[in-house]
PDB file of N, CA and C in Angstrom:
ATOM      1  N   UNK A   1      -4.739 -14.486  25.827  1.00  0.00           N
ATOM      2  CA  UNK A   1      -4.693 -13.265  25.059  1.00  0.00           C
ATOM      3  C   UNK A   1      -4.813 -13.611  23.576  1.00  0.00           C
ATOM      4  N   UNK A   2      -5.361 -12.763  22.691  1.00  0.00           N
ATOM      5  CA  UNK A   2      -5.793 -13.316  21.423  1.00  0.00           C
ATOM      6  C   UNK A   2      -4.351 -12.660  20.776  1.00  0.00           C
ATOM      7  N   UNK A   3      -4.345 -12.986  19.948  1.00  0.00           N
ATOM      8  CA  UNK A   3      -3.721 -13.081  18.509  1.00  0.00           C
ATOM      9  C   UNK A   3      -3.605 -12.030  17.372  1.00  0.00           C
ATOM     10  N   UNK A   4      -3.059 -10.790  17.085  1.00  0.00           N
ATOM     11  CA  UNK A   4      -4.304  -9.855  16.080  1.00  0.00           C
ATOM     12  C   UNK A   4      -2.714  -9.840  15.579  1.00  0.00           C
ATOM     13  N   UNK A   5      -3.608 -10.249  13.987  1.00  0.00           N
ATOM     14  CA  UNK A   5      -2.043  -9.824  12.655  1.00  0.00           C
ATOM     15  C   UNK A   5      -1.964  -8.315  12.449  1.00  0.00           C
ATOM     16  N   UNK A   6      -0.690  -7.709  12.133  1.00  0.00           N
ATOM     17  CA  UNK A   6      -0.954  -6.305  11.601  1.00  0.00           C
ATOM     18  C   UNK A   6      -1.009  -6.244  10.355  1.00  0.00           C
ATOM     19  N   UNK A   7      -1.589  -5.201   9.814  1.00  0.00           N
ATOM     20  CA  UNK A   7      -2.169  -5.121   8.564  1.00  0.00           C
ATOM     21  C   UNK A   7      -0.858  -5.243   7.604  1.00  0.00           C
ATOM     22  N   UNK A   8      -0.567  -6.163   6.500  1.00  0.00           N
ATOM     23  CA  UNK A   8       0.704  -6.509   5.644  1.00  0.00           C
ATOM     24  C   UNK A   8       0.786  -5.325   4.475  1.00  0.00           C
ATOM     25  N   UNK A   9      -0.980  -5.319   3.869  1.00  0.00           N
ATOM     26  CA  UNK A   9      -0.446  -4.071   2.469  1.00  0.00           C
ATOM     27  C   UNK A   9      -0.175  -2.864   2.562  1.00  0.00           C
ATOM     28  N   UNK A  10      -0.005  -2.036   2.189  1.00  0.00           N
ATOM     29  CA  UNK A  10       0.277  -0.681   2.190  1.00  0.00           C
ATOM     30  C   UNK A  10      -1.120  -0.049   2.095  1.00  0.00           C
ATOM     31  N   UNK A  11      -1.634   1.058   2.272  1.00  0.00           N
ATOM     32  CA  UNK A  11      -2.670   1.921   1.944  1.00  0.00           C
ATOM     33  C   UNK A  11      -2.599   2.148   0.892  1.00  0.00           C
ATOM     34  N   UNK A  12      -3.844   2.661  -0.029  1.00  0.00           N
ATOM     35  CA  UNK A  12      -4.071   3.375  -1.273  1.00  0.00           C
ATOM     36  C   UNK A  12      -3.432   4.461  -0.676  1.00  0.00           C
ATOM     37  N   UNK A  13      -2.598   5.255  -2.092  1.00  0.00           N
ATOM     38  CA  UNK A  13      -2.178   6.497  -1.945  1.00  0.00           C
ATOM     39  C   UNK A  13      -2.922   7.358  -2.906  1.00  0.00           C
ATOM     40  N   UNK A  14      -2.608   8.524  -3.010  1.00  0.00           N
ATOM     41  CA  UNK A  14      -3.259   9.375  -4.057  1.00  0.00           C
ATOM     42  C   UNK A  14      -1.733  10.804  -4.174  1.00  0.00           C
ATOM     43  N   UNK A  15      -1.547  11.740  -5.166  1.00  0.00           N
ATOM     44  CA  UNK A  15      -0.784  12.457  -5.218  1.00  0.00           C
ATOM     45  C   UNK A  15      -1.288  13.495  -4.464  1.00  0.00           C
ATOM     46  N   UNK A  16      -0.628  14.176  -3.819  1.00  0.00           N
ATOM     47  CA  UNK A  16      -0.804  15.366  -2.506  1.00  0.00           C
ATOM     48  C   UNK A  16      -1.738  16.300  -2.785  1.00  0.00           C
ATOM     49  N   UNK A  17      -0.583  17.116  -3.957  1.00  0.00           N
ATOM     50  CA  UNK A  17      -0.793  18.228  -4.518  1.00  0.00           C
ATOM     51  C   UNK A  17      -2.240  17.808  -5.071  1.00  0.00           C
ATOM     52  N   UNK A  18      -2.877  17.117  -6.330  1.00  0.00           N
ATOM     53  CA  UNK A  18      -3.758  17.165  -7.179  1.00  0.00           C
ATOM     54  C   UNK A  18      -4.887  16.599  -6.070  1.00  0.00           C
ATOM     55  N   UNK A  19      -4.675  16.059  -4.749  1.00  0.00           N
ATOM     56  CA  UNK A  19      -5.861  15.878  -3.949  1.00  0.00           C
ATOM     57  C   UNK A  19      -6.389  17.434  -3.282  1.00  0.00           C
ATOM     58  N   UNK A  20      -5.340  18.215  -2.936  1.00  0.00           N
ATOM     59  CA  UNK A  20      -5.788  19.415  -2.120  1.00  0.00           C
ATOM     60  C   UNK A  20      -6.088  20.329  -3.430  1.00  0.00           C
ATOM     61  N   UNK A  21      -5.643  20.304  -4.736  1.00  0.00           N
ATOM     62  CA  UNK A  21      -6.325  21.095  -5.787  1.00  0.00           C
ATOM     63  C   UNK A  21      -7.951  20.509  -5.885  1.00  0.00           C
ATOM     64  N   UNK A  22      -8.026  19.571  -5.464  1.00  0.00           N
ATOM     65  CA  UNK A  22      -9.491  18.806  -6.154  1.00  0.00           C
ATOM     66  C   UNK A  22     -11.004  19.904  -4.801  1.00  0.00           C
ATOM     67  N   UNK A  23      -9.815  19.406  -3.900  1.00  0.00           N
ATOM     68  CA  UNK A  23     -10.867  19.885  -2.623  1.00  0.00           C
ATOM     69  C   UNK A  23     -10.754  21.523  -2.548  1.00  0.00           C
ATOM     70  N   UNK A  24      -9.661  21.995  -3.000  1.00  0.00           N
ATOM     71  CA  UNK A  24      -9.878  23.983  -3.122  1.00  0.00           C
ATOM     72  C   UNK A  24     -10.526  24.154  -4.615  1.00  0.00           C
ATOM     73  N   UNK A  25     -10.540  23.137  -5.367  1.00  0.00           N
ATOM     74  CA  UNK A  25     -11.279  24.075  -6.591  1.00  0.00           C
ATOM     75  C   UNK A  25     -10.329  24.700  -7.738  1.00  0.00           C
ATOM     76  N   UNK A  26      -9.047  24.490  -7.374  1.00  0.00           N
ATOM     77  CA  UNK A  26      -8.439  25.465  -8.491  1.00  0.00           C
ATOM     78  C   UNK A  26      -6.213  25.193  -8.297  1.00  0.00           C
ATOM     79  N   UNK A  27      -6.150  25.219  -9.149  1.00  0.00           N
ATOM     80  CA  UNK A  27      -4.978  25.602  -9.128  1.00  0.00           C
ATOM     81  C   UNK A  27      -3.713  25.727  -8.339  1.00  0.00           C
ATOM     82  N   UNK A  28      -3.204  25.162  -7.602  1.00  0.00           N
ATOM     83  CA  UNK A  28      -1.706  26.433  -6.829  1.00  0.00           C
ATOM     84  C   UNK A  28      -1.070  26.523  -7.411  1.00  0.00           C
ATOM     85  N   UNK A  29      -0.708  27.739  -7.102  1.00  0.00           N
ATOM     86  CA  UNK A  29       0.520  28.122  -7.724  1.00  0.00           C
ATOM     87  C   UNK A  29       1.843  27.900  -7.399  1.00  0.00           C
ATOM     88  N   UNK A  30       2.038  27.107  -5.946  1.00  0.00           N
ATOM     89  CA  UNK A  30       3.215  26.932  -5.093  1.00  0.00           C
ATOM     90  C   UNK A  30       2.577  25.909  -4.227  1.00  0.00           C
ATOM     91  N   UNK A  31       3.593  24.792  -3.688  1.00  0.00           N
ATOM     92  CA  UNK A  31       3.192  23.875  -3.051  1.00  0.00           C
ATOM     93  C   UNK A  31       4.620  23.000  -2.301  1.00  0.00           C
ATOM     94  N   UNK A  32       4.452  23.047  -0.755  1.00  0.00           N
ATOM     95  CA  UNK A  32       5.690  23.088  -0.010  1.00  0.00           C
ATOM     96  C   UNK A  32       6.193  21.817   0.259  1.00  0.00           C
ATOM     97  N   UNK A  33       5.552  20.717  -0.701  1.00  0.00           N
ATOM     98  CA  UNK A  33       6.365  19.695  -1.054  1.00  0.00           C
ATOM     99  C   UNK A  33       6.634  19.027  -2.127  1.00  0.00           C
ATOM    100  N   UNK A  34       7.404  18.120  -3.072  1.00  0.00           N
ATOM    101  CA  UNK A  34       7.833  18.111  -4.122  1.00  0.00           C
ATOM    102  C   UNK A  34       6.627  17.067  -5.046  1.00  0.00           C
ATOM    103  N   UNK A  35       5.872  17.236  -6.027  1.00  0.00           N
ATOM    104  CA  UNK A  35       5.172  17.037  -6.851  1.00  0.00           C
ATOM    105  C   UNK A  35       4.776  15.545  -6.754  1.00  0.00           C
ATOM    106  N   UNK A  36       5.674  14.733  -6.217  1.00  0.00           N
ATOM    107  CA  UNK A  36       5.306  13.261  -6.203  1.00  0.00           C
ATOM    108  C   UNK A  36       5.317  13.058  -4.685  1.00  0.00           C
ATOM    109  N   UNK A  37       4.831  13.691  -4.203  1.00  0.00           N
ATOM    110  CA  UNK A  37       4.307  13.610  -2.491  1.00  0.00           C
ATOM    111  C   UNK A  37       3.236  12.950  -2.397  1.00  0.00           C
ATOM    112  N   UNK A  38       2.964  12.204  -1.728  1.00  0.00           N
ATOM    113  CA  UNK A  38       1.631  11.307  -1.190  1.00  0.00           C
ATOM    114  C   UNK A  38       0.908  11.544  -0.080  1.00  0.00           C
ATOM    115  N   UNK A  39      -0.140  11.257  -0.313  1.00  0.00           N
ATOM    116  CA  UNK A  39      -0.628  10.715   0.743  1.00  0.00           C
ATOM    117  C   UNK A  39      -2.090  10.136   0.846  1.00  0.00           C
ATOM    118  N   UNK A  40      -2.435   9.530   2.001  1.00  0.00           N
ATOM    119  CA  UNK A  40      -3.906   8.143   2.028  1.00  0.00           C
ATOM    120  C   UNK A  40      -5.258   9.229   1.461  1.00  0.00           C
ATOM    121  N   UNK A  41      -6.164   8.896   0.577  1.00  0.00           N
ATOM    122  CA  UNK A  41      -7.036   9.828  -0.094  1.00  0.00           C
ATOM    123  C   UNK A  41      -7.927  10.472   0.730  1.00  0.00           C
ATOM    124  N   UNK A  42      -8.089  11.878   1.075  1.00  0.00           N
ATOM    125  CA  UNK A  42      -9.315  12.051   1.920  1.00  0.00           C
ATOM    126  C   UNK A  42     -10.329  11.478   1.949  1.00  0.00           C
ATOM    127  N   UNK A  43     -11.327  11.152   3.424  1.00  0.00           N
ATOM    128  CA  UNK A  43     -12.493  10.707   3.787  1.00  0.00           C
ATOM    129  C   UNK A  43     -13.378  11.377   4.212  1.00  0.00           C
ATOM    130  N   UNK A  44     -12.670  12.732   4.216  1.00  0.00           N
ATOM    131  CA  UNK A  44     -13.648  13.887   4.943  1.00  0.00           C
ATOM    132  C   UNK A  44     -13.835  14.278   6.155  1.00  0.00           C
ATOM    133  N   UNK A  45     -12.827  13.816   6.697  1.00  0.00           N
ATOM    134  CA  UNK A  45     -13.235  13.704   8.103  1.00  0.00           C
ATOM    135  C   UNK A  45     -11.594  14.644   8.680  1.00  0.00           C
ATOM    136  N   UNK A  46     -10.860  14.595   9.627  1.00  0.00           N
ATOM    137  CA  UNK A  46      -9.585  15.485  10.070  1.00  0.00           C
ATOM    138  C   UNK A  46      -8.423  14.480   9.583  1.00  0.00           C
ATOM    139  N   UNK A  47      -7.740  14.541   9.590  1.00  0.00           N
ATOM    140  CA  UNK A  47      -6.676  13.926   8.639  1.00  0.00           C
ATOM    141  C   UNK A  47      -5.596  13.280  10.046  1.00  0.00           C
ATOM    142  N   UNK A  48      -5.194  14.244  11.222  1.00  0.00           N
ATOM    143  CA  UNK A  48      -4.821  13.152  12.551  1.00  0.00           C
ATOM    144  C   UNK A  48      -6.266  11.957  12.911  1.00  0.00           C
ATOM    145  N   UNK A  49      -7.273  12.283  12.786  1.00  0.00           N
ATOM    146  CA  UNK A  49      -8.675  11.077  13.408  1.00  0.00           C
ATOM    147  C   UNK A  49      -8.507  10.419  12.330  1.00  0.00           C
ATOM    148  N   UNK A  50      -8.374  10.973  11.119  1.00  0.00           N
ATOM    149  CA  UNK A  50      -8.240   9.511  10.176  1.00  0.00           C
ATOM    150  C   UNK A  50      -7.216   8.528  10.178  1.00  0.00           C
ATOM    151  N   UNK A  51      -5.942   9.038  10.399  1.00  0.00           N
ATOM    152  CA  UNK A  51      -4.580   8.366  10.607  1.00  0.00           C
ATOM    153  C   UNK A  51      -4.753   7.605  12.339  1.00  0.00           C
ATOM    154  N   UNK A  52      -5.239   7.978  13.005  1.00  0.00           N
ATOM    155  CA  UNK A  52      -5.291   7.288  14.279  1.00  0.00           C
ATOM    156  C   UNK A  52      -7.163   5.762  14.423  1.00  0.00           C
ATOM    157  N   UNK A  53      -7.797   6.506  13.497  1.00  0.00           N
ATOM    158  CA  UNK A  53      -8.752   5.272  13.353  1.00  0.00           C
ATOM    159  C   UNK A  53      -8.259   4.186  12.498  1.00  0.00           C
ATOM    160  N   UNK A  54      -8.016   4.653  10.978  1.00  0.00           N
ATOM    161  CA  UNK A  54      -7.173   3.709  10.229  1.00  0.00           C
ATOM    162  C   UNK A  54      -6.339   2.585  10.699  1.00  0.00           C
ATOM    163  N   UNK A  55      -5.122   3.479  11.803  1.00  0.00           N
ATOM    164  CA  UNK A  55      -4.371   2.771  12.510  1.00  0.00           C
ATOM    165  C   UNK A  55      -4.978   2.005  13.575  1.00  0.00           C
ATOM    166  N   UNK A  56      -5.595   2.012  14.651  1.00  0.00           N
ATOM    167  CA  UNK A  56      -6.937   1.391  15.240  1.00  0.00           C
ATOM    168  C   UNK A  56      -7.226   0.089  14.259  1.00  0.00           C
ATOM    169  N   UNK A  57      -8.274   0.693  13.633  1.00  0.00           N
ATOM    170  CA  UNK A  57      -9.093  -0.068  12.827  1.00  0.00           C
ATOM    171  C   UNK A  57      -8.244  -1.284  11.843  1.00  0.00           C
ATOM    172  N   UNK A  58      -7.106  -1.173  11.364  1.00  0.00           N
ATOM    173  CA  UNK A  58      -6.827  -2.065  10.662  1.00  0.00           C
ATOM    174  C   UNK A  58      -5.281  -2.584  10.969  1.00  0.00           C
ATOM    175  N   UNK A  59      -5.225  -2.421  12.336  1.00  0.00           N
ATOM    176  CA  UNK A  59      -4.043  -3.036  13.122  1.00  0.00           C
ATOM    177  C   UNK A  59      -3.024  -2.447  12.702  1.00  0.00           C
ATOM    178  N   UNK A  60      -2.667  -1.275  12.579  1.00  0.00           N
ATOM    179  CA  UNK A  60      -1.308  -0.669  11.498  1.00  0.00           C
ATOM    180  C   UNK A  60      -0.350   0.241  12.899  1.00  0.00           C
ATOM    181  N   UNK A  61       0.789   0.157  12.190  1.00  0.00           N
ATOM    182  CA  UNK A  61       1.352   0.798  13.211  1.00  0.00           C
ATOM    183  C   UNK A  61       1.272   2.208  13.152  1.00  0.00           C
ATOM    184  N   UNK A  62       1.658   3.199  13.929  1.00  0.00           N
ATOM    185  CA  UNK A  62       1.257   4.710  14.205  1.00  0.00           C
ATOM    186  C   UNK A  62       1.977   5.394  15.407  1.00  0.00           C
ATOM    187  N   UNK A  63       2.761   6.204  14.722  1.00  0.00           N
ATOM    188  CA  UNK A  63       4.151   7.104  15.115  1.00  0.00           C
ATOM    189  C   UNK A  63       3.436   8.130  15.757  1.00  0.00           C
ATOM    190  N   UNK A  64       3.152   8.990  16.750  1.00  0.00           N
ATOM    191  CA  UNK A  64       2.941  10.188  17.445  1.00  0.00           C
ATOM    192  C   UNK A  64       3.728  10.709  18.258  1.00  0.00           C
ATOM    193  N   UNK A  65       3.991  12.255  17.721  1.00  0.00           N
ATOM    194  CA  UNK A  65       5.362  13.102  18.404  1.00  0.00           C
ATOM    195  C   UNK A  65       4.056  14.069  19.023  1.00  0.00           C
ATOM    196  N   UNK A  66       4.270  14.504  20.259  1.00  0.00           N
ATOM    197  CA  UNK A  66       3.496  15.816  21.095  1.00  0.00           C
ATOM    198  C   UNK A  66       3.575  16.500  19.721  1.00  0.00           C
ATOM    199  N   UNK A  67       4.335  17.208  19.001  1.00  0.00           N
ATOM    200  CA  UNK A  67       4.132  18.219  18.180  1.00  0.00           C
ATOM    201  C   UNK A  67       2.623  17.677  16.541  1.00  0.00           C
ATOM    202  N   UNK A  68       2.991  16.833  16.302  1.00  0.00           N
ATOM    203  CA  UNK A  68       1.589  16.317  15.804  1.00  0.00           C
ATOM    204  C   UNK A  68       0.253  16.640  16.467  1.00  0.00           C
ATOM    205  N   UNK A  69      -0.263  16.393  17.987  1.00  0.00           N
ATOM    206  CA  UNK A  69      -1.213  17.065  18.303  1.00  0.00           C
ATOM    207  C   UNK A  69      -0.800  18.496  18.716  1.00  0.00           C
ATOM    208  N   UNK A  70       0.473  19.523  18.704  1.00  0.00           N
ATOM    209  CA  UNK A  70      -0.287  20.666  18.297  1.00  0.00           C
ATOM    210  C   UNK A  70      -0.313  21.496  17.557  1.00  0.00           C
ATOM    211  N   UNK A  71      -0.063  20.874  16.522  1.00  0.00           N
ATOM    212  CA  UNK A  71      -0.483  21.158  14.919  1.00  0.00           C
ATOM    213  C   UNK A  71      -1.607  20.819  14.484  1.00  0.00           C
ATOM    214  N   UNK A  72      -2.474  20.042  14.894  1.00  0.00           N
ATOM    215  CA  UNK A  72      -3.757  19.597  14.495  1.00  0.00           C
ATOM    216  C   UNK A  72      -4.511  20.540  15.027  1.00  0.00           C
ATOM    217  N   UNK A  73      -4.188  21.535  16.539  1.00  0.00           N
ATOM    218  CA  UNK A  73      -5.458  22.007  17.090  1.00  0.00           C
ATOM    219  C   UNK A  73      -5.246  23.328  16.379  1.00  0.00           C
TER     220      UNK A  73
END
Protein backbone atom coordinates (compact mmCIF):
# COMPACT_ATOMS: atom_id res chain seq x y z
CA UNK A 1 0.00 0.00 0.00
CA UNK A 2 1.52 3.37 -0.86
CA UNK A 3 2.21 6.10 1.36
CA UNK A 4 0.20 9.59 0.69
CA UNK A 5 1.25 12.70 3.15
CA UNK A 6 -1.70 14.98 4.03
CA UNK A 7 -1.53 18.27 2.92
CA UNK A 8 0.58 20.36 6.07
CA UNK A 9 -0.36 24.26 4.93
CA UNK A 10 -3.45 25.79 5.41
CA UNK A 11 -5.47 27.09 2.29
CA UNK A 12 -5.47 30.66 0.99
CA UNK A 13 -8.27 32.41 2.67
CA UNK A 14 -10.03 35.49 1.51
CA UNK A 15 -12.66 37.67 3.81
CA UNK A 16 -16.36 36.27 3.39
CA UNK A 17 -18.24 39.22 3.31
CA UNK A 18 -15.98 41.36 0.61
CA UNK A 19 -15.81 37.94 -1.59
CA UNK A 20 -19.77 37.60 -1.90
CA UNK A 21 -19.88 41.64 -2.34
CA UNK A 22 -17.33 41.20 -5.29
CA UNK A 23 -19.53 38.39 -6.96
CA UNK A 24 -23.21 40.38 -6.26
CA UNK A 25 -21.85 43.66 -7.45
CA UNK A 26 -22.69 45.87 -4.61
CA UNK A 27 -22.90 46.41 -1.14
CA UNK A 28 -24.85 44.51 1.91
CA UNK A 29 -26.28 45.91 4.05
CA UNK A 30 -26.43 42.95 6.66
CA UNK A 31 -24.38 39.90 6.75
CA UNK A 32 -25.04 36.72 9.10
CA UNK A 33 -21.58 36.37 10.10
CA UNK A 34 -19.10 38.56 11.88
CA UNK A 35 -16.83 40.75 9.48
CA UNK A 36 -13.61 38.71 9.87
CA UNK A 37 -15.24 35.44 8.61
CA UNK A 38 -13.35 33.44 6.05
CA UNK A 39 -13.32 31.49 3.72
CA UNK A 40 -11.12 29.42 0.58
CA UNK A 41 -11.58 32.11 -2.53
CA UNK A 42 -14.17 31.16 -5.10
CA UNK A 43 -13.33 29.01 -8.27
CA UNK A 44 -16.59 29.19 -9.74
CA UNK A 45 -17.65 26.19 -9.52
CA UNK A 46 -20.38 24.95 -6.14
CA UNK A 47 -18.68 25.59 -3.04
CA UNK A 48 -19.61 21.63 -1.38
CA UNK A 49 -17.66 20.15 -5.11
CA UNK A 50 -15.04 22.53 -4.35
CA UNK A 51 -14.50 21.59 -0.65
CA UNK A 52 -14.82 17.81 -1.50
CA UNK A 53 -12.28 18.00 -4.73
CA UNK A 54 -9.82 20.24 -2.85
CA UNK A 55 -10.08 17.70 -0.13
CA UNK A 56 -9.59 14.72 -2.75
CA UNK A 57 -7.13 16.46 -4.63
CA UNK A 58 -4.69 17.63 -2.08
CA UNK A 59 -4.99 14.91 0.61
CA UNK A 60 -6.82 17.23 3.25
CA UNK A 61 -9.07 16.13 5.67
CA UNK A 62 -13.04 16.71 5.22
CA UNK A 63 -15.86 16.69 7.85
CA UNK A 64 -19.47 15.75 6.27
CA UNK A 65 -22.74 15.91 8.39
CA UNK A 66 -26.08 14.51 6.16
CA UNK A 67 -27.26 18.10 6.79
CA UNK A 68 -24.37 19.64 4.55
CA UNK A 69 -25.73 17.70 1.55
CA UNK A 70 -29.13 19.05 2.19
CA UNK A 71 -28.30 22.36 2.17
CA UNK A 72 -26.39 22.25 -0.94
CA UNK A 73 -29.42 20.82 -2.98
Amino acid sequence: MMSIKSAQERLPVKNAKFQLEKQLGKQLLAFSHNDTFEVIPDQGIHSLVLAVHTAFSEHRPLLLHPQHWSQAV
